[in-house]
C-alpha atoms as a PDB file:
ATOM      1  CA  UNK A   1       0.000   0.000   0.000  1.00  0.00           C
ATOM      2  CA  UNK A   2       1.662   3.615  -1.186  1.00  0.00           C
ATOM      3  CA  UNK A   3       1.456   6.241   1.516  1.00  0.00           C
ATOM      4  CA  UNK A   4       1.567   9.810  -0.359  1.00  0.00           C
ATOM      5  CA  UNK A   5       4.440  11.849   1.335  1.00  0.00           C
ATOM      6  CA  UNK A   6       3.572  15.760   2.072  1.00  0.00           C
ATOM      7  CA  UNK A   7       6.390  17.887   1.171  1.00  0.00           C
ATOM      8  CA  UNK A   8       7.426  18.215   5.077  1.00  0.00           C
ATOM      9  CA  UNK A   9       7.811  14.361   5.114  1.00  0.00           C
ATOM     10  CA  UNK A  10      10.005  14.223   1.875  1.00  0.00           C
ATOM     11  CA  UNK A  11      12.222  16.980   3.631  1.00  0.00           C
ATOM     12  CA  UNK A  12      12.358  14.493   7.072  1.00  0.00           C
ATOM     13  CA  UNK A  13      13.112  11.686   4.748  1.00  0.00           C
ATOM     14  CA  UNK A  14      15.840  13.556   3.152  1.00  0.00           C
ATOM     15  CA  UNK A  15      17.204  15.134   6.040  1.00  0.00           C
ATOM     16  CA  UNK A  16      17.589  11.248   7.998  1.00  0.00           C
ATOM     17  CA  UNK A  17      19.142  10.110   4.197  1.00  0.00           C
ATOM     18  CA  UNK A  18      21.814  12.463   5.203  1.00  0.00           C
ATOM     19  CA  UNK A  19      21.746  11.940   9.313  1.00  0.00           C
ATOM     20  CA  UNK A  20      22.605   8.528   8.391  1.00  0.00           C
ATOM     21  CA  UNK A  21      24.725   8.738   5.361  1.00  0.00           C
ATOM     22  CA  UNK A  22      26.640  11.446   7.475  1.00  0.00           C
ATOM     23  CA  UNK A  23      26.114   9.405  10.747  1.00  0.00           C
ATOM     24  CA  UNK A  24      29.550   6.742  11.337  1.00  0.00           C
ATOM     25  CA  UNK A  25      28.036   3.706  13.052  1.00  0.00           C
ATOM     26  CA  UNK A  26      30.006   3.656  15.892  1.00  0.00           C
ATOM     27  CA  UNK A  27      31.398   0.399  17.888  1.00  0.00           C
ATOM     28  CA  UNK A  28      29.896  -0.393  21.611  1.00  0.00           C
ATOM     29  CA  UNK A  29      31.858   1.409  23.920  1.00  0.00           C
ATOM     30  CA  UNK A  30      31.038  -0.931  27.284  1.00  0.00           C
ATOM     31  CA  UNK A  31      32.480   2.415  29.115  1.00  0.00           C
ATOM     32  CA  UNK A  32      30.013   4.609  27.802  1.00  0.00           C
ATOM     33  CA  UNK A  33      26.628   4.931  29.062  1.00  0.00           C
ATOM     34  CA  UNK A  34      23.481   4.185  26.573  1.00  0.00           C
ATOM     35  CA  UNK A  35      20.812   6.450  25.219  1.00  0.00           C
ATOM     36  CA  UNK A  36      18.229   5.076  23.513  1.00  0.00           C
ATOM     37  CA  UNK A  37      15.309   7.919  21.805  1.00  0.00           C
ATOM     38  CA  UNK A  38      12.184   6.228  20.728  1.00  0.00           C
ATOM     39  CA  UNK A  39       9.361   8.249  18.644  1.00  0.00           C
ATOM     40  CA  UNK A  40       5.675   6.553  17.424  1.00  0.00           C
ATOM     41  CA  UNK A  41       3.609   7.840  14.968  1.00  0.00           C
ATOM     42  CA  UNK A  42       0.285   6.872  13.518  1.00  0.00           C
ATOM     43  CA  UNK A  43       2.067   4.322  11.806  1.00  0.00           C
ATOM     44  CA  UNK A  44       5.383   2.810  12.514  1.00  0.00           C
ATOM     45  CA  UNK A  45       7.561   2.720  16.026  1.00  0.00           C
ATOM     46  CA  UNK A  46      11.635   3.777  16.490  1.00  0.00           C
ATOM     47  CA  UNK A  47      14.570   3.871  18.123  1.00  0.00           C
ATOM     48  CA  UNK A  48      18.351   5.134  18.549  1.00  0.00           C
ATOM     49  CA  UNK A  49      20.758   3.426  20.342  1.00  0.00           C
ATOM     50  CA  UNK A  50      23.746   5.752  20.920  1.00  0.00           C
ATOM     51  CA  UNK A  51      26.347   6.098  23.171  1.00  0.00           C
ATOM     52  CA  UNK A  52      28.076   9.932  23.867  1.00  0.00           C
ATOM     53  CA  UNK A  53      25.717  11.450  20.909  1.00  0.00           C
ATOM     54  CA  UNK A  54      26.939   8.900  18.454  1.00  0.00           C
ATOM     55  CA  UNK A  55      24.303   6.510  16.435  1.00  0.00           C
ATOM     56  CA  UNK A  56      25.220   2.721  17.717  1.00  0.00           C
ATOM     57  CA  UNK A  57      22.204   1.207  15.958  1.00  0.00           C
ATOM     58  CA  UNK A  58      18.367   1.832  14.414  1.00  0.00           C
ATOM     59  CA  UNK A  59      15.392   0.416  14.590  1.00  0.00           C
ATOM     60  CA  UNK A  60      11.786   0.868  13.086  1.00  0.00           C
ATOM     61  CA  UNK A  61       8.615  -0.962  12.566  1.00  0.00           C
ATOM     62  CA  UNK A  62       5.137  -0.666  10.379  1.00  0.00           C
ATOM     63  CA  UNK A  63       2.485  -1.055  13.587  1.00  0.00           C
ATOM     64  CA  UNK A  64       0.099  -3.866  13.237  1.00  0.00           C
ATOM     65  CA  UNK A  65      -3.306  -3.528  12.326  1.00  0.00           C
ATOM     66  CA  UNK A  66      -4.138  -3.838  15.533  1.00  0.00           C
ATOM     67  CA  UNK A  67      -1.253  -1.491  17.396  1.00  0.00           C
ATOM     68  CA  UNK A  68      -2.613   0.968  14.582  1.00  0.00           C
ATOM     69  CA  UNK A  69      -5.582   1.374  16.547  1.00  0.00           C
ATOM     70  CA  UNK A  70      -3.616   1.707  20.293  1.00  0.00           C
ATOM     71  CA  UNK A  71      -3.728   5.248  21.616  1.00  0.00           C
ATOM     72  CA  UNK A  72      -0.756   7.452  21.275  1.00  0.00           C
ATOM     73  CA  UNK A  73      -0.089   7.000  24.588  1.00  0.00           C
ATOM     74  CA  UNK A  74       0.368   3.049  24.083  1.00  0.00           C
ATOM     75  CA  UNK A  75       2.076   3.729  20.656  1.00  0.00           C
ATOM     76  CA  UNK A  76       4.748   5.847  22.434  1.00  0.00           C
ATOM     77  CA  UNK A  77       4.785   2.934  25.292  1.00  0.00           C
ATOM     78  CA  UNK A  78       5.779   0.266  22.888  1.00  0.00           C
ATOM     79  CA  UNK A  79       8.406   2.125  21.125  1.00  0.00           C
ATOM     80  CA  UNK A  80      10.244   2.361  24.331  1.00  0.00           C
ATOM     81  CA  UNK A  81       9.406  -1.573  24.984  1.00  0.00           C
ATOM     82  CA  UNK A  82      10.454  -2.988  21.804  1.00  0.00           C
ATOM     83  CA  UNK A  83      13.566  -0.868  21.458  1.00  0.00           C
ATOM     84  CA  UNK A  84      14.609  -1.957  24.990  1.00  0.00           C
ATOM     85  CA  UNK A  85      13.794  -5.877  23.998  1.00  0.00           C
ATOM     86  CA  UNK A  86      15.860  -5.062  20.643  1.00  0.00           C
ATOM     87  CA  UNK A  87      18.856  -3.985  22.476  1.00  0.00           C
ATOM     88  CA  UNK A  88      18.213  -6.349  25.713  1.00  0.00           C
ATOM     89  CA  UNK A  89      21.616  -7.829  25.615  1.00  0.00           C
ATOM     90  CA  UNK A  90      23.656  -4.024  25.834  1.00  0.00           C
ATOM     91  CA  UNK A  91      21.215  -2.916  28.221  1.00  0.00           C
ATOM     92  CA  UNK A  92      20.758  -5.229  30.857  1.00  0.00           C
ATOM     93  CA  UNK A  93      23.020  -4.681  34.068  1.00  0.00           C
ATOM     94  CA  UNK A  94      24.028  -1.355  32.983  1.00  0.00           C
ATOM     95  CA  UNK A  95      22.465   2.263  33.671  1.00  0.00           C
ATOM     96  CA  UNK A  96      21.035   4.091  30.628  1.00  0.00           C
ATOM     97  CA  UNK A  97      18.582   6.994  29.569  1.00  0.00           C
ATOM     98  CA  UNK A  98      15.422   7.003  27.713  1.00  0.00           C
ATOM     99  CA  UNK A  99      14.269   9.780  25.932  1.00  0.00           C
ATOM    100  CA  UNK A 100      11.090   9.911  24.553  1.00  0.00           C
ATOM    101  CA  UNK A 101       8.515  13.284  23.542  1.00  0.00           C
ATOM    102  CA  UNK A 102       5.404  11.742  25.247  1.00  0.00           C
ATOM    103  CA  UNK A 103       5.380  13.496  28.958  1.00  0.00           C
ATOM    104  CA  UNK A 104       2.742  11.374  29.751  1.00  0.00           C
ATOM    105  CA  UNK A 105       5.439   7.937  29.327  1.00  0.00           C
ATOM    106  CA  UNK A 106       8.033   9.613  31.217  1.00  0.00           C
ATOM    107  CA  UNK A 107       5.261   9.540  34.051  1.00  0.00           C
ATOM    108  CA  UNK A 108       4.038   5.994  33.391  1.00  0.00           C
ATOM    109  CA  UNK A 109       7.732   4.447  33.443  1.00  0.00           C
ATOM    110  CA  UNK A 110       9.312   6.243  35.801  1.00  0.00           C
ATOM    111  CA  UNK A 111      10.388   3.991  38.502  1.00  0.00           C
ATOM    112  CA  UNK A 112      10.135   6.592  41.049  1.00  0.00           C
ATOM    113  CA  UNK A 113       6.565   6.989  41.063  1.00  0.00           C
ATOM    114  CA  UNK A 114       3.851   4.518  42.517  1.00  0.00           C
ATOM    115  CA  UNK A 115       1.450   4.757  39.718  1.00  0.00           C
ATOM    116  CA  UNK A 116      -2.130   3.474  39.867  1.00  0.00           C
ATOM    117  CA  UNK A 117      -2.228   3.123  36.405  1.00  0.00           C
ATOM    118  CA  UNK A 118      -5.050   0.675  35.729  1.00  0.00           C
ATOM    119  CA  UNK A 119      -3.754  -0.216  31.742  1.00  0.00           C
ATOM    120  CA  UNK A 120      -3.056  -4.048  32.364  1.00  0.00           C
ATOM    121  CA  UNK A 121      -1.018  -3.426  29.425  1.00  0.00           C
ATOM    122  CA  UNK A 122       0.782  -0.850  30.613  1.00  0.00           C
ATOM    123  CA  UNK A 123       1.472  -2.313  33.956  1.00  0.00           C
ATOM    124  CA  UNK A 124       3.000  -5.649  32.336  1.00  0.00           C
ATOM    125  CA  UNK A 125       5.205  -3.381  29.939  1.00  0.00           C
ATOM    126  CA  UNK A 126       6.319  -1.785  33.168  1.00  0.00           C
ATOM    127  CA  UNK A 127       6.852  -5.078  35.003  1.00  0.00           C
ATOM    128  CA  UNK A 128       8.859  -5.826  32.077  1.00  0.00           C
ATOM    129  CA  UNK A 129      11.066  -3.051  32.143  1.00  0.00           C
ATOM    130  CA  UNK A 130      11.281  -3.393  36.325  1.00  0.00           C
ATOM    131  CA  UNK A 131      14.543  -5.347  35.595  1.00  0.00           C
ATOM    132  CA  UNK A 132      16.334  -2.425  33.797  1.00  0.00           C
ATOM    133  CA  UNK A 133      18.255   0.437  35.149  1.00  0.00           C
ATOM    134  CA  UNK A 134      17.453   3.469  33.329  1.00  0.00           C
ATOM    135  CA  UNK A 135      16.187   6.726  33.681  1.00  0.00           C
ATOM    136  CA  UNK A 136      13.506   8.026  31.631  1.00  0.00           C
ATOM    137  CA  UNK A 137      13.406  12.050  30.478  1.00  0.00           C
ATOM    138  CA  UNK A 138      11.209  14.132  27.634  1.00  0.00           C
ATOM    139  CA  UNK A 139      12.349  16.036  25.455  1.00  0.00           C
ATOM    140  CA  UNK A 140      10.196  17.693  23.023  1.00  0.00           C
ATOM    141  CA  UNK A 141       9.704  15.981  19.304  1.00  0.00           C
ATOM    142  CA  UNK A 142      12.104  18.656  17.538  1.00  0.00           C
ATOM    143  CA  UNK A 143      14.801  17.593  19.106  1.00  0.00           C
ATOM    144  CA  UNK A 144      13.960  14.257  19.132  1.00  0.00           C
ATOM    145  CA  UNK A 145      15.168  14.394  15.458  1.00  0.00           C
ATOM    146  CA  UNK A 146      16.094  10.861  14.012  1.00  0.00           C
ATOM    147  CA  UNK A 147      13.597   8.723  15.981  1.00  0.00           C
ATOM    148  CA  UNK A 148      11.142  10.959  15.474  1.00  0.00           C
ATOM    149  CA  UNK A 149      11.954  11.146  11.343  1.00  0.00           C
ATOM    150  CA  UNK A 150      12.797   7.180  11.440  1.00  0.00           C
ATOM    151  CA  UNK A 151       9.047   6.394  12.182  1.00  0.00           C
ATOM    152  CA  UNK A 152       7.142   9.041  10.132  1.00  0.00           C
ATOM    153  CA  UNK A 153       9.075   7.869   6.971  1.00  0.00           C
ATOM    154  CA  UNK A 154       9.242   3.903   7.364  1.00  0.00           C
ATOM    155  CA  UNK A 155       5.739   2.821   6.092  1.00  0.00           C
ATOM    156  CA  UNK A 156       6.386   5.606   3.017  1.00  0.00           C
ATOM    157  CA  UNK A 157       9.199   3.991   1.404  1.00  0.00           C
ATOM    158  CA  UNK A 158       8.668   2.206  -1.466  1.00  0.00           C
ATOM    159  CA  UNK A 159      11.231   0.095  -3.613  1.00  0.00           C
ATOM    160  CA  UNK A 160      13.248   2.706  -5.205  1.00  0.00           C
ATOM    161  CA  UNK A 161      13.800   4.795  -1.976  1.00  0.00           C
ATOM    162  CA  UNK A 162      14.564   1.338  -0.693  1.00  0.00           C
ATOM    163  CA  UNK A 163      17.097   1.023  -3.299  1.00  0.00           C
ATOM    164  CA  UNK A 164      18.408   4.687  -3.066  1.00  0.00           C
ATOM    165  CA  UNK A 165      18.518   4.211   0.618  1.00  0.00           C
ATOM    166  CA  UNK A 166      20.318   0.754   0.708  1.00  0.00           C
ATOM    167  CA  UNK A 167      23.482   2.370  -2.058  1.00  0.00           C
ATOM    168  CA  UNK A 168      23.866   5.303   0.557  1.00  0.00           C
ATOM    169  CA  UNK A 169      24.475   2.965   3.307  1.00  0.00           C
ATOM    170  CA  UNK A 170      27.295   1.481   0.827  1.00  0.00           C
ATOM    171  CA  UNK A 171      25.709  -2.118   0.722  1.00  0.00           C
ATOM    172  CA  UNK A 172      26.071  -2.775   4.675  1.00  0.00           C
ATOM    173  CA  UNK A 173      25.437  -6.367   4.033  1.00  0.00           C
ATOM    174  CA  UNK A 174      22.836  -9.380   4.410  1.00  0.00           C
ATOM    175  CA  UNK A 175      21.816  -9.177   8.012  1.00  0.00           C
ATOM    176  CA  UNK A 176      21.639  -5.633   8.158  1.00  0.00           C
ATOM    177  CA  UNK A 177      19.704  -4.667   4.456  1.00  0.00           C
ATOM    178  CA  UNK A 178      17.375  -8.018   5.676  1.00  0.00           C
ATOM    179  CA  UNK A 179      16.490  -5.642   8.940  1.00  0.00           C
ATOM    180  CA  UNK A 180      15.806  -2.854   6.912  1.00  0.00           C
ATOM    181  CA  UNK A 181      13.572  -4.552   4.583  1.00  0.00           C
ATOM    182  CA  UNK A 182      11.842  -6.446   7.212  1.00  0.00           C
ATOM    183  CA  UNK A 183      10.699  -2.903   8.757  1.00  0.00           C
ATOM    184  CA  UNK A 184       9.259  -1.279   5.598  1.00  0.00           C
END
């Protein structure tokens, strides 16, 4: 299904072209704490792993027909969850931040507050999370800028921005153009 792009969205999807072309992937630093920005929009869910302002790794997903229909509250929610399942393995048993532009998440997953959040799908995503040290912390969508351009442009790509977009990361290879493909 084709998903017409408004002019703002073509600039987003040219401006993270050239985030990420410009971007170097960095190595894990085990030193360096994590950061991890999630963004959800109507449509898709992602996430930036970096460490000391550097880009580690991406990740975005299309939203199922039935997460379409989730409040943005929830969408927002399971950004944060399925980047921190993504990167479980550099996360666990080390302290990192979350930064997300939903004030309303910050409240729900902050550790220091006794919520009476009655969401039984919310309070399983934060049971889930109970075993992670991290601090959570919103910053507005502007300067949210990758995560935030990462999931308004991943169900608009078609085949030759897929194309375009896989010669600009200079072929990065099987496993990593199979991820990409798998999330538009």
């Amino acid at each position: 299904k084709s998903f017409p792009l408004s002019k703002e969205a073509e600039s987003d999807f040219e401006m993270i072209k050239e985030e990420i072309s410009r971007a170097v992937v960095q190595t894990i630093d085990h030193n360096v704490p994590f950061v991890v920005e999630t963004d959800a929009s109507d449509f898709s869910i992602s996430g930036v792993l970096s460490q000391a302002g550097q880009p580690v790794a991406f990740f975005s997903r299309k939203l199922s027909d039935c997460e379409h229909k989730h409040a943005a509250v929830e969408k927002e929610a399971l950004g944060i969850i399925e980047a921190v399942r993504k990167w479980r393995h550099y996360l666990l048993g080390r302290h990192f931040k979350v930064i997300t532009d939903q004030g309303s998440v910050t409240f729900m997953f902050n550790s220091a507050h006794k919520s009476k959040i009655k969401n039984e799908k919310i309070q399983r995503w934060r049971l889930e999370l109970s075993c992670y040290n991290f601090e959570i912390i919103y910053h507005p969508g502007k300067e949210n800028r990758v995560a935030d351009a990462l999931s308004r442009v991943c169900s608009a790509i078609q085949n030759d921005k897929l194309n375009m977009l896989h010669n600009q990361l200079c072929h990065p290879g099987v496993a990593r153009m199979a991820h990409w493909v798998r999330t538009f």
